[in-house]
C-alpha atoms as a PDB file:
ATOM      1  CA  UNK A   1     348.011 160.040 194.732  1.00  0.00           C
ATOM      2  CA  UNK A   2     348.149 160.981 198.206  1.00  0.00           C
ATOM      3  CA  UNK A   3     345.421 164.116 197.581  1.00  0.00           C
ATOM      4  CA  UNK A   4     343.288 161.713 196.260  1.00  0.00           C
ATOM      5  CA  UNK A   5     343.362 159.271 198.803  1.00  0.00           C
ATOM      6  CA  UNK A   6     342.581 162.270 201.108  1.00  0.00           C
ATOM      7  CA  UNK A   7     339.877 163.231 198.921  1.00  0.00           C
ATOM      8  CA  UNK A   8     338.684 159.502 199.153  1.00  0.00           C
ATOM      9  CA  UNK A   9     338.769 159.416 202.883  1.00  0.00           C
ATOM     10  CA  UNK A  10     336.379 162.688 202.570  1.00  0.00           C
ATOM     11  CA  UNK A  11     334.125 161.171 200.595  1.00  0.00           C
ATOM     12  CA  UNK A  12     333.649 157.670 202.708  1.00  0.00           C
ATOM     13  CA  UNK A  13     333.615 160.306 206.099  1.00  0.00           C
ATOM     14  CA  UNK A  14     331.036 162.144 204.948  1.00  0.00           C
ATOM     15  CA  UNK A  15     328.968 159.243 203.923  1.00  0.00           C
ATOM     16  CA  UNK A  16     329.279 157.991 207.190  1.00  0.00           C
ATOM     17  CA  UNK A  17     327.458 161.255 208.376  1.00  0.00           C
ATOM     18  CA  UNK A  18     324.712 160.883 205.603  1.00  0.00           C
ATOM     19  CA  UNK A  19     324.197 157.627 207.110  1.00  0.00           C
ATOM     20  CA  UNK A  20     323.025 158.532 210.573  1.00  0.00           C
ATOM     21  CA  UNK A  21     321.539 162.235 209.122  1.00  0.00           C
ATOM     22  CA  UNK A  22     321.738 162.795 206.100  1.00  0.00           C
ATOM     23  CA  UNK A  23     320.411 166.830 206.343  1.00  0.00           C
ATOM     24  CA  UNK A  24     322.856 167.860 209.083  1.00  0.00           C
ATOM     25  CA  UNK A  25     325.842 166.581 207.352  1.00  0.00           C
ATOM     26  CA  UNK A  26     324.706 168.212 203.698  1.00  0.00           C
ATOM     27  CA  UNK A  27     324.411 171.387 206.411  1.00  0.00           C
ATOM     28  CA  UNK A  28     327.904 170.831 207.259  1.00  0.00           C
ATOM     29  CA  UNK A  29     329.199 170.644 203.793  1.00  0.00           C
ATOM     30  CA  UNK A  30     327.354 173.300 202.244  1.00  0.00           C
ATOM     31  CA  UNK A  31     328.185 175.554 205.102  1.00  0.00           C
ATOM     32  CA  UNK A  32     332.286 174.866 204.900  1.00  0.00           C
ATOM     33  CA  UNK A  33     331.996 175.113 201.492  1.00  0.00           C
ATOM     34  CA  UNK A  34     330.627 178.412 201.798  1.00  0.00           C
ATOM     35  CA  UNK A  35     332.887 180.276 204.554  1.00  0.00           C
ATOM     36  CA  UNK A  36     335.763 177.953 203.304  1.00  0.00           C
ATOM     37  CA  UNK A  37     335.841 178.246 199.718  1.00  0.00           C
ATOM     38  CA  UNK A  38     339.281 176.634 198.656  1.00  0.00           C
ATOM     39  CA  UNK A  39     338.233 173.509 200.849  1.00  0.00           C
ATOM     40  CA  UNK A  40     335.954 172.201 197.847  1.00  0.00           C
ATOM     41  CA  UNK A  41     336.569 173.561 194.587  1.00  0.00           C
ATOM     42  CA  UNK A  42     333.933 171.451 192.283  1.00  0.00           C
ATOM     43  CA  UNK A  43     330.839 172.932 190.805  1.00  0.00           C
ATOM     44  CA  UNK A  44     328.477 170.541 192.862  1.00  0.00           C
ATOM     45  CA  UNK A  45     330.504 172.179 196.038  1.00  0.00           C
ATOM     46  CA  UNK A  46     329.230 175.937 194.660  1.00  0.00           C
ATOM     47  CA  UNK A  47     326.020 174.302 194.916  1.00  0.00           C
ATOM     48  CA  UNK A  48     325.385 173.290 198.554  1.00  0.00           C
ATOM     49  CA  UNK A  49     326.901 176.554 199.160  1.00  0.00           C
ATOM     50  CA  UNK A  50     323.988 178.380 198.369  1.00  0.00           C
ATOM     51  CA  UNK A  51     321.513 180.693 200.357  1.00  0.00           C
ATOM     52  CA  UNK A  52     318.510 178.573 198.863  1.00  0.00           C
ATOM     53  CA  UNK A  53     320.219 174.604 199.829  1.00  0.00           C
ATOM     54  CA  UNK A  54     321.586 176.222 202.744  1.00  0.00           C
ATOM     55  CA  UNK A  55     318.092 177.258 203.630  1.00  0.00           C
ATOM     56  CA  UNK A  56     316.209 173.833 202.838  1.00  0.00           C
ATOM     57  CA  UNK A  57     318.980 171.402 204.637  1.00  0.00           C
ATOM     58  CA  UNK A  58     318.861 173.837 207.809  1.00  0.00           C
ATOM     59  CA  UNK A  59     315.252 173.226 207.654  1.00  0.00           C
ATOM     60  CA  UNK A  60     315.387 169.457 206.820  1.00  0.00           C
ATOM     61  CA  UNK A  61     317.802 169.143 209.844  1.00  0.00           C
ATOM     62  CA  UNK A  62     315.039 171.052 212.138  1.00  0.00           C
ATOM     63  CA  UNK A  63     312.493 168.438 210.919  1.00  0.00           C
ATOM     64  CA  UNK A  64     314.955 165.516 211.710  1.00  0.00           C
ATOM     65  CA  UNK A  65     316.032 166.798 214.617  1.00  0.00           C
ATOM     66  CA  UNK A  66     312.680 166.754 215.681  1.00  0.00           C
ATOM     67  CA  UNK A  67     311.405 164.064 214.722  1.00  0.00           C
ATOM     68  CA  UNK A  68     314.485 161.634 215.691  1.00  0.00           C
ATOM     69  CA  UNK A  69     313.488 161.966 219.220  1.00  0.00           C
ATOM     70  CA  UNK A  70     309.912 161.264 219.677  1.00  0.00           C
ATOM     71  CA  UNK A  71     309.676 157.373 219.873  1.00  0.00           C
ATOM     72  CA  UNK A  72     308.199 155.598 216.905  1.00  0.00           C
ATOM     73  CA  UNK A  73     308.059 158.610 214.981  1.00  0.00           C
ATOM     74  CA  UNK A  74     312.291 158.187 214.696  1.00  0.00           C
ATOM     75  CA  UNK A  75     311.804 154.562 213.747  1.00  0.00           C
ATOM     76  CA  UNK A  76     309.170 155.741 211.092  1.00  0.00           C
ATOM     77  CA  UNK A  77     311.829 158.606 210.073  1.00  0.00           C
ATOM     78  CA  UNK A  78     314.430 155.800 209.448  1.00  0.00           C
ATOM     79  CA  UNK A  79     312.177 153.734 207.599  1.00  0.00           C
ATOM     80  CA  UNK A  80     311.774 156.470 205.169  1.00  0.00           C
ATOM     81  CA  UNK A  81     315.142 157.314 204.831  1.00  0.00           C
ATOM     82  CA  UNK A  82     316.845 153.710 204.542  1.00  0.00           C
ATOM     83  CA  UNK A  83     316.357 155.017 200.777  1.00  0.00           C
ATOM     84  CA  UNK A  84     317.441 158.898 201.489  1.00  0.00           C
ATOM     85  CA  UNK A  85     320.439 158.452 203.586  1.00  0.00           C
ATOM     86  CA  UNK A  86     322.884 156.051 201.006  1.00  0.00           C
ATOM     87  CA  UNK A  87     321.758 157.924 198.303  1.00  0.00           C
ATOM     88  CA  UNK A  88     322.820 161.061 200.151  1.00  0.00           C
ATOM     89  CA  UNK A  89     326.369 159.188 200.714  1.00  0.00           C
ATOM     90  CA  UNK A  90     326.330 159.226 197.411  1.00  0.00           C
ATOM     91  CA  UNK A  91     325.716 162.472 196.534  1.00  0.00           C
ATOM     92  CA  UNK A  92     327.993 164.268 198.950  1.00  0.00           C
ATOM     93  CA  UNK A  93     330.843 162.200 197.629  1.00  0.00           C
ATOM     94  CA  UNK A  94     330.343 163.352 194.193  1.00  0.00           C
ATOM     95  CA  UNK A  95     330.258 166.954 195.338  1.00  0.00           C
ATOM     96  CA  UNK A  96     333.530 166.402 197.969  1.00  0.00           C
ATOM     97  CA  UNK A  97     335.432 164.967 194.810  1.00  0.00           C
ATOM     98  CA  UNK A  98     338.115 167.770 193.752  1.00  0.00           C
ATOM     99  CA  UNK A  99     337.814 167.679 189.722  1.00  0.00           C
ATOM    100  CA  UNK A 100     341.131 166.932 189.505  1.00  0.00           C
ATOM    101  CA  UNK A 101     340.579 163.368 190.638  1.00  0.00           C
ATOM    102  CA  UNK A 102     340.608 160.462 187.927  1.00  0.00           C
ATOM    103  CA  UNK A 103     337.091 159.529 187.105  1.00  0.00           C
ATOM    104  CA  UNK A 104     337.651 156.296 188.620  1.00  0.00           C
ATOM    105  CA  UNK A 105     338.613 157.429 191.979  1.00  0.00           C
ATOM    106  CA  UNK A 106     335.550 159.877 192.026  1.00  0.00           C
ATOM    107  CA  UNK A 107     333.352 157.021 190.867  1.00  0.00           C
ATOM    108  CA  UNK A 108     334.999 154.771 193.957  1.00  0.00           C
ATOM    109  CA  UNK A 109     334.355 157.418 196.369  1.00  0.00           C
ATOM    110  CA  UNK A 110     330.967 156.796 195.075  1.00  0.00           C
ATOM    111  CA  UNK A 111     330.324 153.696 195.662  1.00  0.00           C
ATOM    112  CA  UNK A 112     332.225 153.511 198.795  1.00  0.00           C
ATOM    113  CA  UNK A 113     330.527 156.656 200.291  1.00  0.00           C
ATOM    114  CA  UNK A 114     326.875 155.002 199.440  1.00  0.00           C
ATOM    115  CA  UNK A 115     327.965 151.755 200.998  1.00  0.00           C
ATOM    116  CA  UNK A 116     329.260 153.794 203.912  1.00  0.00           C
ATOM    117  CA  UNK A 117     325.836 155.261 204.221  1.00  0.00           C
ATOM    118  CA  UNK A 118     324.235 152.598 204.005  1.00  0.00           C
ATOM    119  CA  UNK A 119     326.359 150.783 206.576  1.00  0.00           C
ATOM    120  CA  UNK A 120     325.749 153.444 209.434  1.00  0.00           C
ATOM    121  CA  UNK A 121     322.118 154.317 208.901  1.00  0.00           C
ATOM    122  CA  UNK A 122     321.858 150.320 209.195  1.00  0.00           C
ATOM    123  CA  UNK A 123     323.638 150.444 212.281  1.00  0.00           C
ATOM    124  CA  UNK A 124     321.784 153.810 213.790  1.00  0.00           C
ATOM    125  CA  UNK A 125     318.772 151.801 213.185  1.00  0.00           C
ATOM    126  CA  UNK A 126     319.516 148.410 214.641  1.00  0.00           C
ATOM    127  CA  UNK A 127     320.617 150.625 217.855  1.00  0.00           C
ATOM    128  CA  UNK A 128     317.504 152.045 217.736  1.00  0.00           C
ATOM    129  CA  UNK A 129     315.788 149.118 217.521  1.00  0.00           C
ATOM    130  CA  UNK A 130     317.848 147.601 220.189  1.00  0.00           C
ATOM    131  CA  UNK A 131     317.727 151.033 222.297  1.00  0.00           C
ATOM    132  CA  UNK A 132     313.637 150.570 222.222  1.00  0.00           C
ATOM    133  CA  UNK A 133     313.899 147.202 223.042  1.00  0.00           C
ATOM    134  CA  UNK A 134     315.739 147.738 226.210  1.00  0.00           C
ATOM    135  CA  UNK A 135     314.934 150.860 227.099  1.00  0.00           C
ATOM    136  CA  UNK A 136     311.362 151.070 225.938  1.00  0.00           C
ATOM    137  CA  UNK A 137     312.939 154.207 224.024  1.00  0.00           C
ATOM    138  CA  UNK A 138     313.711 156.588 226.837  1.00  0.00           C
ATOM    139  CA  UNK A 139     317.424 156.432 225.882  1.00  0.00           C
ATOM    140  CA  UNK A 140     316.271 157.076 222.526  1.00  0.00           C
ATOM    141  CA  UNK A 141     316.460 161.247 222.381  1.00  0.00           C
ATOM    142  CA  UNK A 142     320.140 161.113 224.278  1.00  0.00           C
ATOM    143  CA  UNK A 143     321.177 158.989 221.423  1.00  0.00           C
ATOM    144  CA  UNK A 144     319.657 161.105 219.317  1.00  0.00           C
ATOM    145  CA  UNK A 145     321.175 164.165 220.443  1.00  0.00           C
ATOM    146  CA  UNK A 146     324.816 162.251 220.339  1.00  0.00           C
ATOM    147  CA  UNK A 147     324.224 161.406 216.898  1.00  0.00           C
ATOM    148  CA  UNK A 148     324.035 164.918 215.715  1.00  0.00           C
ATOM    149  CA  UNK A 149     326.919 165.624 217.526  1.00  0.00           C
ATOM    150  CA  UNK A 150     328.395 162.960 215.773  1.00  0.00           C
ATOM    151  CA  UNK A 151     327.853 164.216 212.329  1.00  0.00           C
ATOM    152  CA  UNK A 152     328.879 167.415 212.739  1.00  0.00           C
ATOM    153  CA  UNK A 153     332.674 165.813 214.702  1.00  0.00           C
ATOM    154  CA  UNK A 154     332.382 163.620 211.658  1.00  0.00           C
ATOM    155  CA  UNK A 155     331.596 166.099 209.080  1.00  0.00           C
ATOM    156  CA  UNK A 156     334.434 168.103 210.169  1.00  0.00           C
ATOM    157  CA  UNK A 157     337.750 165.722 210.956  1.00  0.00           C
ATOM    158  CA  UNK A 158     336.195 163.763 207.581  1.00  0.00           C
ATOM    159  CA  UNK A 159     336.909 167.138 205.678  1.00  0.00           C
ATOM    160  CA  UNK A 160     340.106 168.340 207.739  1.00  0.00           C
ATOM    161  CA  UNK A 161     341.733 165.489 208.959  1.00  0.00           C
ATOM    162  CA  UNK A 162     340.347 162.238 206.753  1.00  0.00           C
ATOM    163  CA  UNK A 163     343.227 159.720 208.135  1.00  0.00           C
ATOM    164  CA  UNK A 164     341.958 160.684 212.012  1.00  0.00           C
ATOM    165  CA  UNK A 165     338.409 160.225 210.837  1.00  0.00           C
ATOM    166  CA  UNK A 166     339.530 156.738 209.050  1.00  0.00           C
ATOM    167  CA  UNK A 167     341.490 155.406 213.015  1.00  0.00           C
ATOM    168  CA  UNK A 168     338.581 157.150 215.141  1.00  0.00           C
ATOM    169  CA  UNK A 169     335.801 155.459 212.948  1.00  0.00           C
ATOM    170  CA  UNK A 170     337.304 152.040 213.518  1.00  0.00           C
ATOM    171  CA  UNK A 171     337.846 152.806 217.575  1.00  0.00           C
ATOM    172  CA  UNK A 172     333.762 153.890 217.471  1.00  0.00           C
ATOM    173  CA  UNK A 173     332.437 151.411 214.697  1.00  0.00           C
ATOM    174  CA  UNK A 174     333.596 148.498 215.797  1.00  0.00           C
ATOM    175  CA  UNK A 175     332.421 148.238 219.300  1.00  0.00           C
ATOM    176  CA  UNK A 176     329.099 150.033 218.761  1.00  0.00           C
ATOM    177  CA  UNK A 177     328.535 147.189 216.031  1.00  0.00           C
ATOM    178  CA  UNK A 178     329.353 144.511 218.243  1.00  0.00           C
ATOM    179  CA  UNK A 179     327.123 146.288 221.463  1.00  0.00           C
ATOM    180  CA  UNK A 180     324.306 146.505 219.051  1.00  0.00           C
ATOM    181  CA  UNK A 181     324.554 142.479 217.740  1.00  0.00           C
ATOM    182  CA  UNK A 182     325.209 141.402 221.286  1.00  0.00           C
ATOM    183  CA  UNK A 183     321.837 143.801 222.279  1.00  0.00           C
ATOM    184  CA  UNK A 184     319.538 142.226 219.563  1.00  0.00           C
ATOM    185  CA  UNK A 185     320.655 138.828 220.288  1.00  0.00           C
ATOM    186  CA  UNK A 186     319.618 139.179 224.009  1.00  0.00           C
ATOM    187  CA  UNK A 187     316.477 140.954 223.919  1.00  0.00           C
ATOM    188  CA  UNK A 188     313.227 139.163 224.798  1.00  0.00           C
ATOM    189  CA  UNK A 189     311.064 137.621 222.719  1.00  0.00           C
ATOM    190  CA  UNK A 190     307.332 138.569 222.624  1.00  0.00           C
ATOM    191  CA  UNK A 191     305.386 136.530 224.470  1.00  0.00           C
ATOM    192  CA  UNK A 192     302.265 135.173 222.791  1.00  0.00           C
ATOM    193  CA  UNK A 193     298.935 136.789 223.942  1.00  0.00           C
ATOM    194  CA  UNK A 194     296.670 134.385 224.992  1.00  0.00           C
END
């Protein structure tokens, strides 16, 4: 019961990285998978441990990183991948699931690792949003870069230490949520050209 609550915790983690970028934290997976080979024993694990994936998500991840910090092109980038990023919650659960879990539980983590996506990409983008707003998105390629740094903290305590992810996540969630609302709520309104 325990293992699979770990292996739960994982799952939702990672999804949480998928969220903000999707191709670094695949990178991350794929890559512990790899060099770590008793951390993820499922066939979907084998997978992302590849040369080929390997390969692709290191160049996906050159293309995001990229592209997240010129402004517009980064809101354009999450735009497109408002569909990529849950879907890739979703994915990386299903291939951090040991076999041994009950279908159920795999088919939680799921769920729960989609929503989780979906959740943080929502919130990457409505600091974005906010960050352009306020900053006219100068701040924009700093938050970028802390974002990847993010995922790959993230991507790592998710896999190693899932109980520290779930009590830091709250700590960083929670505020950046509420900065982001307050942000939105107090930015200017367009003024009408005349």
């Amino acid at each position: 019961m325990i293992e699979s609550l770990s292996s739960l915790l994982t799952s939702v983690g990672l999804g949480v990285g998928a969220g903000v970028n999707a191709y670094a934290t695949f990178l991350v997976f794929g890559l512990l998978s790899r060099f770590m080979p008793g951390t993820f024993d499922g066939d979907m694990a084998k997978f992302f441990a590849t040369t080929p994936v390997l390969i692709f998500f290191a160049v996906m991840y050159a293309i995001e990183f990229v592209a997240d910090k010129i402004p517009a092109v980064d809101h354009v980038w999450d735009v497109i991948h408002t569909f990529v990023r849950p879907l890739a919650g979703v994915i990386v659960a299903l291939a951090a699931s040991s076999p041994q879990m009950p279908k159920g539980m795999v088919v939680t983590a799921a769920i729960l690792s989609g929503g989780a996506a979906l959740g943080s990409h929502f919130t990457k983008a409505s600091l974005r949003a906010a960050s352009t707003t306020t900053t006219a998105g100068i701040a924009n390629p700093f938050l970028s870069i802390a974002e990847d740094i993010f995922v790959v903290v993230n991507a790592i305590l998710a896999v190693f230490w899932p109980i520290l992810f779930l009590i830091l996540a709250l700590i960083v969630f929670v505020p950046v949520i509420l900065i982001t609302r307050r942000m939105l709520r107090n930015r200017p309104l367009a003024q009408p050209t005349q």
